[in-house]
Protein backbone atom coordinates (compact mmCIF):
# COMPACT_ATOMS: atom_id res chain seq x y z
CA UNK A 1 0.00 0.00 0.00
CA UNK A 2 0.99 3.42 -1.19
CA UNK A 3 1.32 6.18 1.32
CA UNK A 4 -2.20 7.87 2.17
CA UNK A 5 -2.34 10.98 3.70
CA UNK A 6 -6.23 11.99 5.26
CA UNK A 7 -7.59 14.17 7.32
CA UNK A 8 -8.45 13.08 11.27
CA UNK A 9 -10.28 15.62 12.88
CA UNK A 10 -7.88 18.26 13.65
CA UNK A 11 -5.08 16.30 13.17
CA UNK A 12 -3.60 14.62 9.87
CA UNK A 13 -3.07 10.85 9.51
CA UNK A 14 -0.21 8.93 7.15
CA UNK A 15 -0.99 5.37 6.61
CA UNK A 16 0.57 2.54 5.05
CA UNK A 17 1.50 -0.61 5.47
CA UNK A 18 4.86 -2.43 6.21
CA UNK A 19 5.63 -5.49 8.29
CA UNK A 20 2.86 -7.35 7.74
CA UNK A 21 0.69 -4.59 9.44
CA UNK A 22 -1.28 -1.56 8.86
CA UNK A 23 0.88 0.75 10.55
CA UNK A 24 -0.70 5.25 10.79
CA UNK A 25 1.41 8.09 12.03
CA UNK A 26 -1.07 11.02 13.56
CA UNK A 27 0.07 14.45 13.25
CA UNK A 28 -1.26 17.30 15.43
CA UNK A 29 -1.15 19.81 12.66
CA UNK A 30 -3.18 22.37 10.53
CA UNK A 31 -0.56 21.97 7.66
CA UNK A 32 -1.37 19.37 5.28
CA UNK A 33 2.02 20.13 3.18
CA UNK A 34 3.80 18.98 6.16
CA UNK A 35 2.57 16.11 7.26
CA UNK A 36 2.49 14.66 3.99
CA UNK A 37 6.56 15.70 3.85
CA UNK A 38 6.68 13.66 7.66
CA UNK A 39 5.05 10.82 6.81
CA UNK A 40 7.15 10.35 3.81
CA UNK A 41 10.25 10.22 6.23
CA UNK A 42 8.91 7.46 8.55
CA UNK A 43 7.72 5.53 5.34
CA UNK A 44 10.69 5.70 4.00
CA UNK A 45 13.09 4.74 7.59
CA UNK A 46 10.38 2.18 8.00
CA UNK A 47 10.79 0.74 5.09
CA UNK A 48 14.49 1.13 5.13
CA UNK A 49 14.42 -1.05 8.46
CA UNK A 50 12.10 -3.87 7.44
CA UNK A 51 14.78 -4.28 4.12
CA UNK A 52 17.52 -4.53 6.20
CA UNK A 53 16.47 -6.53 9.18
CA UNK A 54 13.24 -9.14 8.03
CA UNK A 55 14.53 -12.74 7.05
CA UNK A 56 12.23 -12.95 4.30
CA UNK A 57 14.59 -10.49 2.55
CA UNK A 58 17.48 -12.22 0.72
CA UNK A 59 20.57 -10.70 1.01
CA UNK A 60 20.39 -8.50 3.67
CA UNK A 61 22.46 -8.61 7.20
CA UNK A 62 20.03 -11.18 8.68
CA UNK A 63 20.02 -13.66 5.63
CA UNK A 64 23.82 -13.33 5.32
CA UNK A 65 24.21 -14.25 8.87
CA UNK A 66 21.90 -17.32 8.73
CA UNK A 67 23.55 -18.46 5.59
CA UNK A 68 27.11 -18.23 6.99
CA UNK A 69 27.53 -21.83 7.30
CA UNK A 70 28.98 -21.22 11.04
CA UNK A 71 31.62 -18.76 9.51
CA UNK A 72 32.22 -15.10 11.61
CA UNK A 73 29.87 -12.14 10.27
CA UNK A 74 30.99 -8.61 10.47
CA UNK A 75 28.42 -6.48 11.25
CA UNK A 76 27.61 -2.58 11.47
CA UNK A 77 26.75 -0.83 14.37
CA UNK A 78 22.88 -0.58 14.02
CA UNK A 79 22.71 -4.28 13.79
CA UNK A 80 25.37 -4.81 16.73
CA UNK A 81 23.27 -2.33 18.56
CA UNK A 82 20.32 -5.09 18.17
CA UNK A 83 22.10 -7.74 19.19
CA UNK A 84 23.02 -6.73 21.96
CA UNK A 85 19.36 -5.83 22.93
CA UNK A 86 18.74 -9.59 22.15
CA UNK A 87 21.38 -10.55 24.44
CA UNK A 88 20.53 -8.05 27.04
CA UNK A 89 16.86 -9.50 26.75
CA UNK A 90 18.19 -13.13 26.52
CA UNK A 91 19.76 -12.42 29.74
CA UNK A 92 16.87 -10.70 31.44
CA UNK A 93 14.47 -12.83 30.50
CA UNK A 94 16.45 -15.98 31.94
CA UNK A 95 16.76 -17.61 28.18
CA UNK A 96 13.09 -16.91 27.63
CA UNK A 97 13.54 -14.25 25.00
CA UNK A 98 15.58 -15.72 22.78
CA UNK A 99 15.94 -15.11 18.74
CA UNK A 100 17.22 -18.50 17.43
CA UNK A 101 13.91 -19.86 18.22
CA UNK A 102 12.24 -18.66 14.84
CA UNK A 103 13.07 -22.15 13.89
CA UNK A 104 10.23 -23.34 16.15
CA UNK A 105 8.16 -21.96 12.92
CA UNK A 106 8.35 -24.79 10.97
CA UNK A 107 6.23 -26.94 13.17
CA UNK A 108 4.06 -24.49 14.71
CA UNK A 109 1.04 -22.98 12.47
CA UNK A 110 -0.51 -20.60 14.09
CA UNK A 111 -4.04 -20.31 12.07
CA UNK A 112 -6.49 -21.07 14.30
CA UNK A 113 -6.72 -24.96 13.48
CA UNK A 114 -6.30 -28.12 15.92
CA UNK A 115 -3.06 -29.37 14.18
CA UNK A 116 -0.99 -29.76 16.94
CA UNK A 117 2.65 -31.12 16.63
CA UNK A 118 4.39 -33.60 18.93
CA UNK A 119 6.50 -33.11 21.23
CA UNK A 120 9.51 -35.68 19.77
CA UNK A 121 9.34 -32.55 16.63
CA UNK A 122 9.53 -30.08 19.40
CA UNK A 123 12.55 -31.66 21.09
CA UNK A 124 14.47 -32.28 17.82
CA UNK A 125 14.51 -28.59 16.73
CA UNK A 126 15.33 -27.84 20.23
CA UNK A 127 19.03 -28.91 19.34
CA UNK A 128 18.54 -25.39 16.59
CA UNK A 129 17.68 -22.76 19.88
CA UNK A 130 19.67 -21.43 22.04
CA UNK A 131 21.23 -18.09 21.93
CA UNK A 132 23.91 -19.52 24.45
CA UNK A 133 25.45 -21.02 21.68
CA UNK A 134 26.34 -18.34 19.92
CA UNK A 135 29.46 -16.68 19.56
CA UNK A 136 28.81 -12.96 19.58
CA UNK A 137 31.95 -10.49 20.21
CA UNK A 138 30.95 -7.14 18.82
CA UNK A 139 31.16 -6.44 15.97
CA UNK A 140 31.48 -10.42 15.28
CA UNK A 141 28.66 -12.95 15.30
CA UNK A 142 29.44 -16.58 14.69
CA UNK A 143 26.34 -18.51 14.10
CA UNK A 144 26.50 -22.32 14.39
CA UNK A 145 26.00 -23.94 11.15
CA UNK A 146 21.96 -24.94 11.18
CA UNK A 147 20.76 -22.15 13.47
CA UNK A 148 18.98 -18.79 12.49
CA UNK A 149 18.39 -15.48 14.70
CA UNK A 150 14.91 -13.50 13.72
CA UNK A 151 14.65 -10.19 14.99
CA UNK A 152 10.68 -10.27 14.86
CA UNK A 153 10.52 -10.33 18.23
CA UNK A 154 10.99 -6.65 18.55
CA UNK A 155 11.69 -5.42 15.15
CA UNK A 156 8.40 -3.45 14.63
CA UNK A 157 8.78 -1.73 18.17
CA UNK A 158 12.43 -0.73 17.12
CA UNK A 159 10.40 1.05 14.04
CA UNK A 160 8.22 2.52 16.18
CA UNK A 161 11.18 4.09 18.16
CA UNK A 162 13.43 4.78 15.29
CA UNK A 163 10.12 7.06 13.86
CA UNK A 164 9.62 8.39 16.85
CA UNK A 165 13.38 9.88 16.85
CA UNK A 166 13.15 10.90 13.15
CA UNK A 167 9.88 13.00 13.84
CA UNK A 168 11.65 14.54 17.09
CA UNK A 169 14.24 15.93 14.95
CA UNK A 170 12.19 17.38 12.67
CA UNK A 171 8.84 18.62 14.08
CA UNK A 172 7.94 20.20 17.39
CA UNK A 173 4.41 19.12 16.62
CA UNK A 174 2.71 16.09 18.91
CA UNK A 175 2.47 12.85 17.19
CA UNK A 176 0.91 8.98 17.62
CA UNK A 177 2.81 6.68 15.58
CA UNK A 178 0.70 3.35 15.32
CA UNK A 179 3.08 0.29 13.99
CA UNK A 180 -0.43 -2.98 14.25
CA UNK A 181 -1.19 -1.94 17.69
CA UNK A 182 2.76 -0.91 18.80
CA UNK A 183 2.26 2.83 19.28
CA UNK A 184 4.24 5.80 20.78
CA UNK A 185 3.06 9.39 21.84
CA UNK A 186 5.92 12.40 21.47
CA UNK A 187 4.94 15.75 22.12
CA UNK A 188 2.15 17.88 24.09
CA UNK A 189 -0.72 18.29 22.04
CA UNK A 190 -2.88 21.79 21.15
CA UNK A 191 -5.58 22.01 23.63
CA UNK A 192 -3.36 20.04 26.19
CA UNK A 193 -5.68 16.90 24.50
CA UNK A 194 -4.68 13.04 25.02
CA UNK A 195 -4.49 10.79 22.39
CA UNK A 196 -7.25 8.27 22.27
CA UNK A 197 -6.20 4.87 21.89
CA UNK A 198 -8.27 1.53 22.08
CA UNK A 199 -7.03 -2.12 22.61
CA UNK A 200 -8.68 -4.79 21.15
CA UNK A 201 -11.03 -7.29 22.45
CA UNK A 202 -9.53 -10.62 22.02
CA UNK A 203 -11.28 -12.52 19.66
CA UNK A 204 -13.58 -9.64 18.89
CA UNK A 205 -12.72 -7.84 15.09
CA UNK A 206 -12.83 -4.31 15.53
CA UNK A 207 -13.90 -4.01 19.13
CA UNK A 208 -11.75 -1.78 21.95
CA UNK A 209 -12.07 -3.84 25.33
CA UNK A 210 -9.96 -0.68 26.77
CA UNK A 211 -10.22 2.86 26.00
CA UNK A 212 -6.47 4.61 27.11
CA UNK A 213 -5.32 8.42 27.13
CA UNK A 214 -2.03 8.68 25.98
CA UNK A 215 -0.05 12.04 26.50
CA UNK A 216 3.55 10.78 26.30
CA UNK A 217 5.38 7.04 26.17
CA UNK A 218 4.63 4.00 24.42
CA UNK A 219 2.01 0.93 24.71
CA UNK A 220 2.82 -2.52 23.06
CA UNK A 221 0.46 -5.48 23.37
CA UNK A 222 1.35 -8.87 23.38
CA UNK A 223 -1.48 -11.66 22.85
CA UNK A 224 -3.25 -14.98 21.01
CA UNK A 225 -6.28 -12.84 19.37
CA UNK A 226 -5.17 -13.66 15.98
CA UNK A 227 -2.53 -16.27 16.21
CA UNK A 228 -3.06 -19.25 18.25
CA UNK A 229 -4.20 -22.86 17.59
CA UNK A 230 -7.16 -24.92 19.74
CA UNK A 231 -7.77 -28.42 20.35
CA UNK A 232 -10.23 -30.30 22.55
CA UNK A 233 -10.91 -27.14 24.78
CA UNK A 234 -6.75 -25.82 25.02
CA UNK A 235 -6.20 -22.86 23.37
CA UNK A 236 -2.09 -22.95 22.39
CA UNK A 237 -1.16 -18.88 22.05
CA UNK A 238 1.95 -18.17 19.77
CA UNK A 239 4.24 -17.28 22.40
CA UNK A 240 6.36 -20.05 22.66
CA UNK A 241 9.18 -21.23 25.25
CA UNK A 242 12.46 -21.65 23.95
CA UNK A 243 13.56 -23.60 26.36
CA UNK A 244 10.47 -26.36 25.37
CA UNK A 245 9.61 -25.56 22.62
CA UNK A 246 6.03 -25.21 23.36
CA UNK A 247 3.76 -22.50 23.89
CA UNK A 248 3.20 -21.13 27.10
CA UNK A 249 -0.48 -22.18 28.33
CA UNK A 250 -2.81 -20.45 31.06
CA UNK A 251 -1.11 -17.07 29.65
CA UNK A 252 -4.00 -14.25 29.65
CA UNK A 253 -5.41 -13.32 26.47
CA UNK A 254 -3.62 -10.07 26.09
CA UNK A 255 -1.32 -8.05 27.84
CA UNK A 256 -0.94 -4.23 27.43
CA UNK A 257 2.21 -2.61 28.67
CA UNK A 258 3.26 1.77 29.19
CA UNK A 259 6.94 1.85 29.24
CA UNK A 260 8.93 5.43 27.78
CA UNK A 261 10.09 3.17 24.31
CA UNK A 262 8.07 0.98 22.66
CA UNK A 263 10.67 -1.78 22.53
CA UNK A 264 10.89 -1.95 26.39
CA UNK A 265 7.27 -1.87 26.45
CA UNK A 266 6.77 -4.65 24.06
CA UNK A 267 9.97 -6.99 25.82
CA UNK A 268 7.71 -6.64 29.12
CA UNK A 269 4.44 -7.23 27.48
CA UNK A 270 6.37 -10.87 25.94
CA UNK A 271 7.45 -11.53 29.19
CA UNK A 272 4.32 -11.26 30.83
CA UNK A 273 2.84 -13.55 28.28
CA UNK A 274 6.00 -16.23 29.29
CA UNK A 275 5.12 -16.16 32.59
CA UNK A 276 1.60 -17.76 32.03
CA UNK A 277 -0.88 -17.89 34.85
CA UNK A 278 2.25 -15.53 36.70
CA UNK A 279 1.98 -12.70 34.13
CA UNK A 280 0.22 -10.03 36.73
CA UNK A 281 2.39 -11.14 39.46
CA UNK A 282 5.33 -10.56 36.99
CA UNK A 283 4.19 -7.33 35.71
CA UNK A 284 3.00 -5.67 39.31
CA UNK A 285 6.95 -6.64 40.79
CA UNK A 286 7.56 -4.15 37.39
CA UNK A 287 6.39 -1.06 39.01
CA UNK A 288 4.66 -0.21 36.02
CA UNK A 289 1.46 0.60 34.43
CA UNK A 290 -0.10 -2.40 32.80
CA UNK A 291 -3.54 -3.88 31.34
CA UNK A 292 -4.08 -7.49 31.37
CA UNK A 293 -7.35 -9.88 29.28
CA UNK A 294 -7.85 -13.05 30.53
């Protein structure tokens, strides 16, 4: 989708899509020139990010390290900067966040049917997780032959943040940058006015269960509403456990987090979801504001 500028109200909203999600940038403005000029910019770094960083894209830093056949990769400093957040998370999250385990994919469909794998597939890709085993000594990564990384797990909340810093530079005006339900709020708006944001009712298209005021930080949500799979009465969320791999049951339905940057916001709103039936317990020993579904 091309980039669509409309008008909102008062304000003026840039949408298009990228990462597999409809993603909107609101702009507390009158001028229509320049909002159409900013939303061009956070198309464009947007897209710029999703090139470099998605492993569907051949070529790029992420395919060359998966394809290195257990060989060293060089690497620049934006992706060294990531990879360290995945270790720093790794480490945090006691091996729960970890982002070898896109590998778990290939036996785990997450569309809503009842075809459940076993747990002798589960255990053999096991021996292709583990970001233990991997040799990184920035700038150097050294992959074991067999083994992939996927920054998904936080890629589109790093977008979120990197727009979020582009705009700063370049606009005093308040903005609400909207990556599929990863959003950030910079900026005081005319009026002193929030912005309204709604979080969706699990397994309800198109209905807000809560209704938020956002004046500054960012909310990620983590939960099963559209990918999951169910059979005889267990519901199996995507969030899977590295460490099993197998997804974490008696996890509430969603989990809404308010952290300053939307990539700290969506780590804790993951690891709420890993806890499982602990997530609130997790999340209050946080300090933070937090909404959880069950």
């Amino acid at each position: 989708m091309d980039l669509e500028l409309k008008a909102h109200g008062e304000d003026w909203a840039v949408r298009f899509r990228a990462m597999a999600s409809p993603c909107e940038v609101l702009f507390d403005l009158s001028e229509k020139a320049q909002a159409q000029w900013l939303g061009e910019q956070v198309h464009q770094e947007t897209s710029r990010i999703e090139q470099k960083f998605s492993r569907y894209v051949e070529g790029n830093i992420v395919h060359r390290i998966n394809h290195s056949g257990g060989q060293p990769v060089e690497v620049d400093a934006e992706t060294a900067g990531l990879l360290n957040l995945a270790d720093n998370f790794f480490q945090l999250s006691q091996g729960r966040f970890d982002i070898t385990s896109g590998v778990l994919r290939r036996i785990w469909r997450f569309d809503g049917s009842d075809r459940i794998p076993s747990r002798k597939q589960a255990k053999a890709l096991l021996e292709k997780v583990g970001w233990s085993r991997v040799r990184w000594d920035n700038p150097v990564i050294t992959l074991p032959e067999g083994m992939e990384i996927d920054l998904g797990g936080f890629g589109k909340e790093y977008a979120v943040d990197r727009a979020a810093v582009l705009l700063a530079e370049r606009t005093q005006a308040s903005f609400l940058i909207n990556f599929g339900g990863d959003l950030r709020a910079v900026g005081e708006r005319r009026n002193q006015r929030p912005w309204s944001v709604g979080v969706e009712q699990p397994g309800v298209a198109d209905k807000a269960e809560l209704k938020l005021h956002l004046t500054q930080g960012a909310l990620a949500t983590s939960g099963d509403a559209n990918r999951y799979l169910e059979k005889n009465g267990v519901r199996y969320p995507h969030i899977l456990n590295p460490r099993t791999g197998w997804p974490v049951l008696k996890a509430p339905r969603s989990v809404t987090v308010l952290a300053d940057t939307c990539t700290e916001a969506g780590f804790l709103a993951t690891m709420a979801m890993l806890q499982g039936r602990k997530a609130e317990e997790f999340l209050a020993d946080q300090g933070g504001k937090y909404w959880v579904i069950r």
